[in-house]
PDB file of N, CA and C in Angstrom:
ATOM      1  N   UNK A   1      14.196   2.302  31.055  1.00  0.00           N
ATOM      2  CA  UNK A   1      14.341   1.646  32.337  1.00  0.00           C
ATOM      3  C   UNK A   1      14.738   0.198  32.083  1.00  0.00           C
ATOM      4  N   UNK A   2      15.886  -0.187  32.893  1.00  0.00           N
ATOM      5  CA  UNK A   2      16.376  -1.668  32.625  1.00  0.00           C
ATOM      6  C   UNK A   2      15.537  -2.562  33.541  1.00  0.00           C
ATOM      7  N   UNK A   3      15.733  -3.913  33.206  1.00  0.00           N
ATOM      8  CA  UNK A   3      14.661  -4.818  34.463  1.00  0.00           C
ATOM      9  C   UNK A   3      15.245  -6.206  34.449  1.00  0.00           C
ATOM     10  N   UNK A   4      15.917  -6.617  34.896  1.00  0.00           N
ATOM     11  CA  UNK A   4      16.390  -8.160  34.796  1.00  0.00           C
ATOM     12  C   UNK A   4      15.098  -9.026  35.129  1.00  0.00           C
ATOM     13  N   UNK A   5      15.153 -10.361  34.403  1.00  0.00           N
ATOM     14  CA  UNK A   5      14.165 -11.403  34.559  1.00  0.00           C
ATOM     15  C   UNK A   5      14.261 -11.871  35.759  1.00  0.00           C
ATOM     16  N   UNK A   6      13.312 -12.235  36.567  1.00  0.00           N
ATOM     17  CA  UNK A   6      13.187 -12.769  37.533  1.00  0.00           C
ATOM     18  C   UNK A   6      13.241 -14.521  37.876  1.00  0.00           C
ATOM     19  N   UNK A   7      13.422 -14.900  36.327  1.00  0.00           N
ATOM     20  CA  UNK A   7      13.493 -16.297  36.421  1.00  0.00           C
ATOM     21  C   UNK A   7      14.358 -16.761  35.292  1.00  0.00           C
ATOM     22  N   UNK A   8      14.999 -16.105  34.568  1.00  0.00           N
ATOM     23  CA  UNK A   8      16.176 -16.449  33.822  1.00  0.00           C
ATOM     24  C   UNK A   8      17.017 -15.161  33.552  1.00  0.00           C
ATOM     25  N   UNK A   9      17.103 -14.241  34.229  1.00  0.00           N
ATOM     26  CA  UNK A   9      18.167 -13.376  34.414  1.00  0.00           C
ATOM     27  C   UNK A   9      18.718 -12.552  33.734  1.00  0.00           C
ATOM     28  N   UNK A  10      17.999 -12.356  32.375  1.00  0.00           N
ATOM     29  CA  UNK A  10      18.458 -11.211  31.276  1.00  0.00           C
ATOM     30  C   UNK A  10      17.820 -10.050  31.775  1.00  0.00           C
ATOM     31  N   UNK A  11      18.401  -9.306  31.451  1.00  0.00           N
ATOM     32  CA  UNK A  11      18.186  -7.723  31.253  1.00  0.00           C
ATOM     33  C   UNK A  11      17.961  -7.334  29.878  1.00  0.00           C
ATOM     34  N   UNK A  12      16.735  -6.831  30.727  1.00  0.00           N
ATOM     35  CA  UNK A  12      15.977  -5.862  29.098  1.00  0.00           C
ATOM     36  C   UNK A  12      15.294  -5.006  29.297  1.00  0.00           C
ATOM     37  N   UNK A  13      15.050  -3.847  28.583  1.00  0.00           N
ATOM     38  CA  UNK A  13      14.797  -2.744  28.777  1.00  0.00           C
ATOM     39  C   UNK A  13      13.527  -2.248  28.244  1.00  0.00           C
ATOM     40  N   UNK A  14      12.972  -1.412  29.131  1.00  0.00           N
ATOM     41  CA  UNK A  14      11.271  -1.224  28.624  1.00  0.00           C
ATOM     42  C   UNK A  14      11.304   0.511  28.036  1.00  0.00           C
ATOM     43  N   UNK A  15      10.779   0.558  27.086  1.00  0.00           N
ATOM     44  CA  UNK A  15      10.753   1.682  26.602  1.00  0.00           C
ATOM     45  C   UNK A  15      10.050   2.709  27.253  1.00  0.00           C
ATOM     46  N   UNK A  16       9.782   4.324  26.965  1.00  0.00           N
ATOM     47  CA  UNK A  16       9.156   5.304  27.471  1.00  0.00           C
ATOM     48  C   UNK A  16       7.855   4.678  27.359  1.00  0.00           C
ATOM     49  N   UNK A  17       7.113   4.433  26.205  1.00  0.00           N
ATOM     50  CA  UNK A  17       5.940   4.315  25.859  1.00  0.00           C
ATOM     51  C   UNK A  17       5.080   3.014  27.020  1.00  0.00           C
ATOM     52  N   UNK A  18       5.964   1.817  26.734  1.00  0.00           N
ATOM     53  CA  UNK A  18       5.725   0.845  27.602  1.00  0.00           C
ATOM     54  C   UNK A  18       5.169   1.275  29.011  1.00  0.00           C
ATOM     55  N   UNK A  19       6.464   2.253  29.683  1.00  0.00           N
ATOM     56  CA  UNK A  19       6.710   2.276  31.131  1.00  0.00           C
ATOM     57  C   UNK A  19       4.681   2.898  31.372  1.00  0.00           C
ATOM     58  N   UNK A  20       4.574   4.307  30.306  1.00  0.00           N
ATOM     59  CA  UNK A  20       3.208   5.400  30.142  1.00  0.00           C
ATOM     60  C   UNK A  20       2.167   4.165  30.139  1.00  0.00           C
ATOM     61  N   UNK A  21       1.971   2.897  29.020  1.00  0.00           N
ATOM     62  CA  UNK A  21       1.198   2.089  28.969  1.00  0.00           C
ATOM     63  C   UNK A  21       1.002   1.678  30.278  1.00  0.00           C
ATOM     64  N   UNK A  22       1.870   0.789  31.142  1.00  0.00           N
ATOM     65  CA  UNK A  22       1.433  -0.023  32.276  1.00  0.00           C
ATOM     66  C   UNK A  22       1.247   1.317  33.232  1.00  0.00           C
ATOM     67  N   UNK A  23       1.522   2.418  33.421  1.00  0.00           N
ATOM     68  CA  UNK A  23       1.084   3.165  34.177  1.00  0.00           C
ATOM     69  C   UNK A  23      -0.793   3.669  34.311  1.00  0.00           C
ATOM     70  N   UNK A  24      -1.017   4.050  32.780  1.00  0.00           N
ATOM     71  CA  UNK A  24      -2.325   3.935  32.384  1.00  0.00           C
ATOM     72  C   UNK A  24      -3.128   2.986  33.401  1.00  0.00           C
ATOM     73  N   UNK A  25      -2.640   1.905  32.857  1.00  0.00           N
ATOM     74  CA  UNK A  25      -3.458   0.525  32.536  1.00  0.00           C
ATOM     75  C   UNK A  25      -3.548  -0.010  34.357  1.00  0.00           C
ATOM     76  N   UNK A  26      -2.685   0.793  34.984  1.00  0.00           N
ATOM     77  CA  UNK A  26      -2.600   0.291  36.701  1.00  0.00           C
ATOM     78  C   UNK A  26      -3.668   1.846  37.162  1.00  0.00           C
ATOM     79  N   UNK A  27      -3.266   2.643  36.631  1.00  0.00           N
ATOM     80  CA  UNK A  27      -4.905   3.708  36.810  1.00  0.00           C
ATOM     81  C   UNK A  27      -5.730   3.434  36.872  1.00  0.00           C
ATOM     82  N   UNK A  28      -5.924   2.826  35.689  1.00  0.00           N
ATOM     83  CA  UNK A  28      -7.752   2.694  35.459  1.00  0.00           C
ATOM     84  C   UNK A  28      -8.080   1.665  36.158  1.00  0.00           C
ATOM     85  N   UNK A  29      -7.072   0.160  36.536  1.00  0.00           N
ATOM     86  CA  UNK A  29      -7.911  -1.194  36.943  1.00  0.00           C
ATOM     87  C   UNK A  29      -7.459  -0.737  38.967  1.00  0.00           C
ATOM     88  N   UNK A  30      -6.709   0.093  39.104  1.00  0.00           N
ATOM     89  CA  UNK A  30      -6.477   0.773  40.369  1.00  0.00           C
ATOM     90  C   UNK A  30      -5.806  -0.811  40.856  1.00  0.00           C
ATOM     91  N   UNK A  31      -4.362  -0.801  40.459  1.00  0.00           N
ATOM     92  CA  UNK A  31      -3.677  -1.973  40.667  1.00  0.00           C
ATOM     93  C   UNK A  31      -2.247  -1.174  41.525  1.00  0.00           C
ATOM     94  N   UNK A  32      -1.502  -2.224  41.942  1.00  0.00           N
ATOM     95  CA  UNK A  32      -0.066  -1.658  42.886  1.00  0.00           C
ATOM     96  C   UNK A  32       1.340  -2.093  41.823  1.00  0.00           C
ATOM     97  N   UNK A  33       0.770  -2.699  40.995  1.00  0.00           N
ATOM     98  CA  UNK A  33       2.008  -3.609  40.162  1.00  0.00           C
ATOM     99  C   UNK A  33       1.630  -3.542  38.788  1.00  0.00           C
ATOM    100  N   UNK A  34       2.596  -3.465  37.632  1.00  0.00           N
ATOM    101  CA  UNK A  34       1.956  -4.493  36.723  1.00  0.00           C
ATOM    102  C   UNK A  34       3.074  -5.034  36.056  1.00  0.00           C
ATOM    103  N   UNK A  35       2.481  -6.260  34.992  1.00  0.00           N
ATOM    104  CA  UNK A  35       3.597  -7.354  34.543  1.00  0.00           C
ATOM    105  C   UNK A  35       3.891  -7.174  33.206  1.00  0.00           C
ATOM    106  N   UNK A  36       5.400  -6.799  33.269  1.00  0.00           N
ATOM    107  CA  UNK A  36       6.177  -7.122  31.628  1.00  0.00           C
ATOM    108  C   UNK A  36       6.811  -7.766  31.628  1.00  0.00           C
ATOM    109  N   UNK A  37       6.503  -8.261  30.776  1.00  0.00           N
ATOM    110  CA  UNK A  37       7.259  -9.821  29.584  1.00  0.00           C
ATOM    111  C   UNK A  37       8.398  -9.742  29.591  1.00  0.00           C
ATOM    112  N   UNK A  38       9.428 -10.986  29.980  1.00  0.00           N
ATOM    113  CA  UNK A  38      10.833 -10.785  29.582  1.00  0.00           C
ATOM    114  C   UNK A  38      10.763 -11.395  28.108  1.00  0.00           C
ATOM    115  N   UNK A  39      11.587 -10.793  27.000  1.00  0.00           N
ATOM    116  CA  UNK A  39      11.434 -11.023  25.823  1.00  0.00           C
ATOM    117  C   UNK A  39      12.346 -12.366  25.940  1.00  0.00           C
ATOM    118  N   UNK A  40      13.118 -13.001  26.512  1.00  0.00           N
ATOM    119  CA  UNK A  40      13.654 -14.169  26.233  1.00  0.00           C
ATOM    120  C   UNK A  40      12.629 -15.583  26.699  1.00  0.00           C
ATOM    121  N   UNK A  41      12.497 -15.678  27.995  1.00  0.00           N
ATOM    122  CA  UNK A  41      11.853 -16.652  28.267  1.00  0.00           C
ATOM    123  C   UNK A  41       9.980 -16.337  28.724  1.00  0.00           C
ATOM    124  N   UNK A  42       9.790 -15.106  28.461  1.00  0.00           N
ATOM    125  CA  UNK A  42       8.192 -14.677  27.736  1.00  0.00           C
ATOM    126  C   UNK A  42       7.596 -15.275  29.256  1.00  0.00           C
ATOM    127  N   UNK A  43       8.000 -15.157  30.168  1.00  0.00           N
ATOM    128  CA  UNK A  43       7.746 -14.703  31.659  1.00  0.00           C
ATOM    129  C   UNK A  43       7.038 -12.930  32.276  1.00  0.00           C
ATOM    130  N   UNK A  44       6.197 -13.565  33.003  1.00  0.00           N
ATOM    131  CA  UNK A  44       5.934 -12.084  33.455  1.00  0.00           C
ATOM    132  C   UNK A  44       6.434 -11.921  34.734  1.00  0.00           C
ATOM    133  N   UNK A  45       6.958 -10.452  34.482  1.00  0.00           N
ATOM    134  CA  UNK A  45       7.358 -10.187  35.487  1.00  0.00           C
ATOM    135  C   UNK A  45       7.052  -8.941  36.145  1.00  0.00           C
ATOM    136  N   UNK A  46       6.672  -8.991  37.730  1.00  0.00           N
ATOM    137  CA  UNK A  46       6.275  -7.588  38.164  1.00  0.00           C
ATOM    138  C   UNK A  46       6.680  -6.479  38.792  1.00  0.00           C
ATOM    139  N   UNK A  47       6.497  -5.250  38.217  1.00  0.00           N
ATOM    140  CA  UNK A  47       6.961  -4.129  38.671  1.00  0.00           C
ATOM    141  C   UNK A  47       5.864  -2.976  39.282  1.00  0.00           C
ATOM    142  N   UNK A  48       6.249  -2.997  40.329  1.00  0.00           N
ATOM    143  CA  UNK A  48       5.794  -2.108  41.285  1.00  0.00           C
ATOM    144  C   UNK A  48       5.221  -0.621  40.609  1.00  0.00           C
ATOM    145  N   UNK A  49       4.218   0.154  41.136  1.00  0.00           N
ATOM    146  CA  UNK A  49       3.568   1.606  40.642  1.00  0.00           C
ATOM    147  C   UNK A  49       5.077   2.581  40.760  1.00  0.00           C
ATOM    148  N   UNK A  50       5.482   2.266  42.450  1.00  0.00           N
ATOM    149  CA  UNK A  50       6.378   3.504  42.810  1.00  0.00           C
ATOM    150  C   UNK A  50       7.666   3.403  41.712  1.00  0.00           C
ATOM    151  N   UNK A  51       7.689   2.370  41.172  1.00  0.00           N
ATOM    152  CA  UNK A  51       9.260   2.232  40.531  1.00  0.00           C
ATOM    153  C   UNK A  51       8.755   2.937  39.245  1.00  0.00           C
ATOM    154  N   UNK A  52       7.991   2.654  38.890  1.00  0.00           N
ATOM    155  CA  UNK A  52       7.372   3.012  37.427  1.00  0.00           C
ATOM    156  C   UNK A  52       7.009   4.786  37.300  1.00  0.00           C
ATOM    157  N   UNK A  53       6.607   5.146  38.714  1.00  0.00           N
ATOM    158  CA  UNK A  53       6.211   6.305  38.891  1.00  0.00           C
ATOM    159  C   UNK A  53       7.661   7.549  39.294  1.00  0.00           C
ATOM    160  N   UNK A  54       8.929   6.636  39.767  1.00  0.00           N
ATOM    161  CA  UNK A  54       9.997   6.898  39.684  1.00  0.00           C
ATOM    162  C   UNK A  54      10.736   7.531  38.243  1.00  0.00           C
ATOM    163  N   UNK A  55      10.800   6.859  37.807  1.00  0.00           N
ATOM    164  CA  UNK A  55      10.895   6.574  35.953  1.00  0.00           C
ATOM    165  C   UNK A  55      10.732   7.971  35.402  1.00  0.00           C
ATOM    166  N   UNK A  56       8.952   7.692  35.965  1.00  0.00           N
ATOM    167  CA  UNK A  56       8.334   9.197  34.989  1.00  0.00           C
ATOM    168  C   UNK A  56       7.863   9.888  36.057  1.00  0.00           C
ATOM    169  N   UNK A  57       8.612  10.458  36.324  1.00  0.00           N
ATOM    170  CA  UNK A  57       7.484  12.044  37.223  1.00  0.00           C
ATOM    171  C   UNK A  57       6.983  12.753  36.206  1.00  0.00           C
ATOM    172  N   UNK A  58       5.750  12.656  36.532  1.00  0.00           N
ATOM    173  CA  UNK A  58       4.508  13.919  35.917  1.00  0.00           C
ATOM    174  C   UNK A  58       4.101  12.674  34.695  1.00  0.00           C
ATOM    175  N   UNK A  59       4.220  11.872  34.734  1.00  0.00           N
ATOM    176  CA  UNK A  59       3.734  10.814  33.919  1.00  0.00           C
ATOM    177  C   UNK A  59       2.269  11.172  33.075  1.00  0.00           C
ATOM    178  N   UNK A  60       0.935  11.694  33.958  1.00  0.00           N
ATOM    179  CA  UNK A  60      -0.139  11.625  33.749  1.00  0.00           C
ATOM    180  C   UNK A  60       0.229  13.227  32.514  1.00  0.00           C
ATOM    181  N   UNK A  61       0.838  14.043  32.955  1.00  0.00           N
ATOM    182  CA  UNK A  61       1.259  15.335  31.921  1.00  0.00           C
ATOM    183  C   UNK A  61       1.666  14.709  30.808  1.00  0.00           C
ATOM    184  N   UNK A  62       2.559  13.872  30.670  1.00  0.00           N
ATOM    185  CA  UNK A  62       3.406  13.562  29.403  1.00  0.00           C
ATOM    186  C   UNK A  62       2.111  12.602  28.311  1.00  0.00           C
ATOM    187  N   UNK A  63       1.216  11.700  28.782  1.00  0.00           N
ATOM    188  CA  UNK A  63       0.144  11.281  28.390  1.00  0.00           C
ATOM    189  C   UNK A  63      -0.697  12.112  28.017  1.00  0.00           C
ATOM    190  N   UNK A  64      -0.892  13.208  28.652  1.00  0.00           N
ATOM    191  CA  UNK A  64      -1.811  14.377  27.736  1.00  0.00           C
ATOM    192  C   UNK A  64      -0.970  15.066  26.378  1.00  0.00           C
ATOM    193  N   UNK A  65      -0.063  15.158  26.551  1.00  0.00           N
ATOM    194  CA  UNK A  65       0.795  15.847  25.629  1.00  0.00           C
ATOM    195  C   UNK A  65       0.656  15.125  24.601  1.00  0.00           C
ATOM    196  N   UNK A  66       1.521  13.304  24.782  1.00  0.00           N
ATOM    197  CA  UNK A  66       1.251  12.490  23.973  1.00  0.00           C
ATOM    198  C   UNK A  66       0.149  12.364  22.931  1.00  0.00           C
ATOM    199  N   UNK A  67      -1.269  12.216  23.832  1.00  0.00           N
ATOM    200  CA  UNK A  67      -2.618  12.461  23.140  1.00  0.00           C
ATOM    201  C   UNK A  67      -2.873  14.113  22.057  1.00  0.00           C
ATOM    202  N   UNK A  68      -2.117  15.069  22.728  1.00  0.00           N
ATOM    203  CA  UNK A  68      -2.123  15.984  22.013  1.00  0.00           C
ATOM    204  C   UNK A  68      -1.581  15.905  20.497  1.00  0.00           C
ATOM    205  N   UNK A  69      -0.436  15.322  20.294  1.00  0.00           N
ATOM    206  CA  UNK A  69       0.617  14.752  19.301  1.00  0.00           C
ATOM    207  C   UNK A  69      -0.138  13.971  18.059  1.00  0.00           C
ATOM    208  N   UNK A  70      -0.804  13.293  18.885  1.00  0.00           N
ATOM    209  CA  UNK A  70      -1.824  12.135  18.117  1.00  0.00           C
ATOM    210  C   UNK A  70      -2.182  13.055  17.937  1.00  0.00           C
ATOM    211  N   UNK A  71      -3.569  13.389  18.156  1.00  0.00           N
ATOM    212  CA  UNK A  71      -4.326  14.148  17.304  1.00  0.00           C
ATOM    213  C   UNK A  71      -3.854  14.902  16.542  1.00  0.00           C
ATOM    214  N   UNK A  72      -2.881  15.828  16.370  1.00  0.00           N
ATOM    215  CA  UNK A  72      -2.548  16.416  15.335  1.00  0.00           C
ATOM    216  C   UNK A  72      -1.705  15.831  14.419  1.00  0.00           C
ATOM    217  N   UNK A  73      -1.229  14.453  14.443  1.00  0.00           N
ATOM    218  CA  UNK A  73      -1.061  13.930  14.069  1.00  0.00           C
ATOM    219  C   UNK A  73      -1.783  13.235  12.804  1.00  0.00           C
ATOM    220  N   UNK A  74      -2.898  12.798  13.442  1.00  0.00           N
ATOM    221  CA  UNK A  74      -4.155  12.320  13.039  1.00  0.00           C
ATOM    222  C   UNK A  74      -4.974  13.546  11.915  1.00  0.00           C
ATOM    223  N   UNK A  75      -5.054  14.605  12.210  1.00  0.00           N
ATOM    224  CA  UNK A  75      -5.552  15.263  11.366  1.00  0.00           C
ATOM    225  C   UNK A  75      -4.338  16.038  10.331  1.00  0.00           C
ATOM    226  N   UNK A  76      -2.997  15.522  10.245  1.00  0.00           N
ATOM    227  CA  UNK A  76      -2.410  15.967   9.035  1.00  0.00           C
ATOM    228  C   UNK A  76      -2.382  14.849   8.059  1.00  0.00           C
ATOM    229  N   UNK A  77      -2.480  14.002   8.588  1.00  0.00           N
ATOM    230  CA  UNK A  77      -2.619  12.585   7.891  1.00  0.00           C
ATOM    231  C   UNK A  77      -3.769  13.075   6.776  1.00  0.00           C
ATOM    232  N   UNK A  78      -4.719  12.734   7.389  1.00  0.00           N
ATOM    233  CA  UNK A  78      -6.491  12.939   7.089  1.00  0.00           C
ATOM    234  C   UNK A  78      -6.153  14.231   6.065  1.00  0.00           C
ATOM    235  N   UNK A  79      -5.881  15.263   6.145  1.00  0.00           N
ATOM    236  CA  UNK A  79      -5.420  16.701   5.193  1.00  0.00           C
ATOM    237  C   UNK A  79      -4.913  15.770   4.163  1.00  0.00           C
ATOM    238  N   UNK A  80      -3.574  15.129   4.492  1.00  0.00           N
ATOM    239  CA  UNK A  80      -2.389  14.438   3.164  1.00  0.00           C
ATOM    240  C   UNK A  80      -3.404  13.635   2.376  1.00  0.00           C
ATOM    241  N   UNK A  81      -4.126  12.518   2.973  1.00  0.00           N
ATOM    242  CA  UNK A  81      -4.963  11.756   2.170  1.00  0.00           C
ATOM    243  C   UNK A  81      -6.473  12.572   1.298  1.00  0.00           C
ATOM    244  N   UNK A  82      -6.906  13.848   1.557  1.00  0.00           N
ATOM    245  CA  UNK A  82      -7.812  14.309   0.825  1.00  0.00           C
ATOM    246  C   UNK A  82      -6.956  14.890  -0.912  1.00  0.00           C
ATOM    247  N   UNK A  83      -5.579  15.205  -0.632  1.00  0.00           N
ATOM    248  CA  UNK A  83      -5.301  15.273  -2.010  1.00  0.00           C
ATOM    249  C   UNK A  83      -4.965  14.073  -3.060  1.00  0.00           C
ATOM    250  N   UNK A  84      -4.288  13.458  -2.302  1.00  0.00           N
ATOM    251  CA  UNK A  84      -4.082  12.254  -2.542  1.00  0.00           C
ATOM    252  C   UNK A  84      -5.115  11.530  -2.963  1.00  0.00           C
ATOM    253  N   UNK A  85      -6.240  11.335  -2.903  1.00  0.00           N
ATOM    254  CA  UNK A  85      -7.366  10.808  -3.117  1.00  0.00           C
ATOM    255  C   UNK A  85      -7.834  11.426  -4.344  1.00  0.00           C
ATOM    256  N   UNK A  86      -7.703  12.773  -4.389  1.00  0.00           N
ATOM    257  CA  UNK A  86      -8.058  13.186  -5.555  1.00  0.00           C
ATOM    258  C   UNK A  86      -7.155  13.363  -6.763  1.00  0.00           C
ATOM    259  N   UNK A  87      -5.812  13.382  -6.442  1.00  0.00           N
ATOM    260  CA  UNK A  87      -5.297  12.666  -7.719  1.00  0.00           C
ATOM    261  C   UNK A  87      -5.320  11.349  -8.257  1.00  0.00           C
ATOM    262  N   UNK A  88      -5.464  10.375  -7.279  1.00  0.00           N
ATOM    263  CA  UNK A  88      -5.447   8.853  -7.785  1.00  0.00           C
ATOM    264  C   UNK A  88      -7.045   8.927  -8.605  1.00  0.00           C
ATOM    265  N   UNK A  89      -7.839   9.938  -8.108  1.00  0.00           N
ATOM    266  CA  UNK A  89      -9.220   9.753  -9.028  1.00  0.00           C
ATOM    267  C   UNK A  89      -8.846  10.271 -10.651  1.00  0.00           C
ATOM    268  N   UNK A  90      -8.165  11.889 -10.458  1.00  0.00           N
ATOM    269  CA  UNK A  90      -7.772  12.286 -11.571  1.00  0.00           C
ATOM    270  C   UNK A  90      -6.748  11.617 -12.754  1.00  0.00           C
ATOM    271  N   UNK A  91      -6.067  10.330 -11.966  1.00  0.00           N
ATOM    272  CA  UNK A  91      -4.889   9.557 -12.522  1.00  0.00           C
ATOM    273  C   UNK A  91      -5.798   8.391 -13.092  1.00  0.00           C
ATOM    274  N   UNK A  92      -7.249   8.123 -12.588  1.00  0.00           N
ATOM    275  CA  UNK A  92      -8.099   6.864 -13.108  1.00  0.00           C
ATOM    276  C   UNK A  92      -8.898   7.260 -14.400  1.00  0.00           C
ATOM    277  N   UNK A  93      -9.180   9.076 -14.368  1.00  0.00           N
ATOM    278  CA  UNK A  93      -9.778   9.317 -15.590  1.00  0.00           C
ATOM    279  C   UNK A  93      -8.871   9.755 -16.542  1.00  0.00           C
ATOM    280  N   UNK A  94      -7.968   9.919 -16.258  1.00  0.00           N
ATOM    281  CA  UNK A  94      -6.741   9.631 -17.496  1.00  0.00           C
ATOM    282  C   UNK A  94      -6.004   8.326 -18.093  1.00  0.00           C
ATOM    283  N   UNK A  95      -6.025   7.483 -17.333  1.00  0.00           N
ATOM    284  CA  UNK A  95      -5.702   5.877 -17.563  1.00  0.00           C
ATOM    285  C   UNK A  95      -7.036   5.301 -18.285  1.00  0.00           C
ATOM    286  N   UNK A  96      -8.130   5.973 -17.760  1.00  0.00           N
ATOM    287  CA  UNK A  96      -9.185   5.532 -18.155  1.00  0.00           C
ATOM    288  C   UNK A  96      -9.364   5.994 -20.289  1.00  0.00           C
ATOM    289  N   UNK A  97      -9.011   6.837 -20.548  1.00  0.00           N
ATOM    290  CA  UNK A  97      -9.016   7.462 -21.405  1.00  0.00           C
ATOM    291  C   UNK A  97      -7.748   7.183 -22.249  1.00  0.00           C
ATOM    292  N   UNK A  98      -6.704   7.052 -21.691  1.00  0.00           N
ATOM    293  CA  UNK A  98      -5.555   6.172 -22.489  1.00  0.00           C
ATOM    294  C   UNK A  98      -5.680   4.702 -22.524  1.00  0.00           C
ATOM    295  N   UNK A  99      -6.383   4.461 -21.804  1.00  0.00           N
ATOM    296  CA  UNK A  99      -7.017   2.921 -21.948  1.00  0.00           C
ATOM    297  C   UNK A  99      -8.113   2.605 -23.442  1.00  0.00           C
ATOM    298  N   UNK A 100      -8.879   3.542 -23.589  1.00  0.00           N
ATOM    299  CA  UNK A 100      -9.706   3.355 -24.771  1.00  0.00           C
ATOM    300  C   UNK A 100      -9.021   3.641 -26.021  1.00  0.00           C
ATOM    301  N   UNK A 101      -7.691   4.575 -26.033  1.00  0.00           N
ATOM    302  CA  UNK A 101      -7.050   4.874 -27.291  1.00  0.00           C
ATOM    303  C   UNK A 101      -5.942   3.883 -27.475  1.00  0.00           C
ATOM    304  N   UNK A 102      -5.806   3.011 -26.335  1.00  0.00           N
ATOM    305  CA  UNK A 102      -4.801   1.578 -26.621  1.00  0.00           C
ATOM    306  C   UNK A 102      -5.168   1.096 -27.869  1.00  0.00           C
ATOM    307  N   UNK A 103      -6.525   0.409 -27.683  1.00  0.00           N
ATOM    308  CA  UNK A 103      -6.689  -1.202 -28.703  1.00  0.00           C
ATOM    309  C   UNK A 103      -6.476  -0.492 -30.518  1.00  0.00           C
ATOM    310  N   UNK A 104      -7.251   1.401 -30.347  1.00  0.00           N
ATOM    311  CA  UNK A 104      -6.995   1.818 -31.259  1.00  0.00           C
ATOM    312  C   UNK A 104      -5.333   1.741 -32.336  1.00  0.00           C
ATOM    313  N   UNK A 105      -4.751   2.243 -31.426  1.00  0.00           N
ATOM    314  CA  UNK A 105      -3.032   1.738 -32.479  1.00  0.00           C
ATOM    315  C   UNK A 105      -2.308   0.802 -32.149  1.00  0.00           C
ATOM    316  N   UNK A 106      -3.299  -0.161 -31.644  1.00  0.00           N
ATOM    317  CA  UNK A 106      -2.680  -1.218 -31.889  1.00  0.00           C
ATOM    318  C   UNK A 106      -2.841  -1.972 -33.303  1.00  0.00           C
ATOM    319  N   UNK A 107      -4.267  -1.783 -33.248  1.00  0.00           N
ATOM    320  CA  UNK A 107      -5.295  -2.069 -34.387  1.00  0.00           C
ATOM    321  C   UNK A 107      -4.120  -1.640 -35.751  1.00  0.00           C
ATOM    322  N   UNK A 108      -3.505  -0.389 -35.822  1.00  0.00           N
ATOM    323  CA  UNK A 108      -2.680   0.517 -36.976  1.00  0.00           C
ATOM    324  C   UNK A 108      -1.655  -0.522 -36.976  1.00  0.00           C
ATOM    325  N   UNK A 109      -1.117  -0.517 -35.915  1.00  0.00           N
ATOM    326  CA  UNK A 109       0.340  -1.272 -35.942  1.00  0.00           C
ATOM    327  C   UNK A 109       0.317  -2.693 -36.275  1.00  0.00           C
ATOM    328  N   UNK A 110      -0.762  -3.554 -36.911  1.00  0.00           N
ATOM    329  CA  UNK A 110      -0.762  -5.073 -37.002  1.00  0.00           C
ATOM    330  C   UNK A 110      -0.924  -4.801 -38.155  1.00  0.00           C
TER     331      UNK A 110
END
């Protein structure tokens, strides 16, 4: 969605995520408007529920979905890092162990 500044006149554009954020965020505080930043002169500026609700029909659906995403998101992560964890342990008791046979040939080689 595009939005020209209201006090210095650029156009700039608010992303999907943005538009879902201030929609949220006018839910919960049960507001009619809310204000995004023009990235040039860092002004707020306000946009109406209906325009926003224009944008996204079924808005409150696409936020569950979203949350759905995350979480599974969230738990492949969490899966990737349990192996991962256990090789950097298995990579410390091998460094650990080529670490003690260092000083040994070095000792040969002087």
């Amino acid at each position: 969605m595009n939005l020209r500044c209201m006090y210095c006149q650029t156009m700039f554009g608010l992303s999907r995520e943005n538009m879902l954020i201030g929609l949220q965020a006018m839910e919960a505080d049960d507001l009619d408007y809310f204000e995004f930043h023009c990235p040039k002169c860092r002004r707020a500026n306000r946009v109406e529920r209906k325009k926003l609700e224009l944008a996204n029909p079924n808005w409150q659906e696409t936020v569950k979905e979203m949350a759905k995403e995350a979480a599974k998101a969230e738990k492949a992560g969490a899966k990737a890092e349990k192996p991962a964890a256990e090789t950097k342990a298995a990579s410390k008791k091998g460094a650990s162990a080529a670490s003690a046979k260092e000083p040994a040939t070095r000792a040969k080689g002087k």
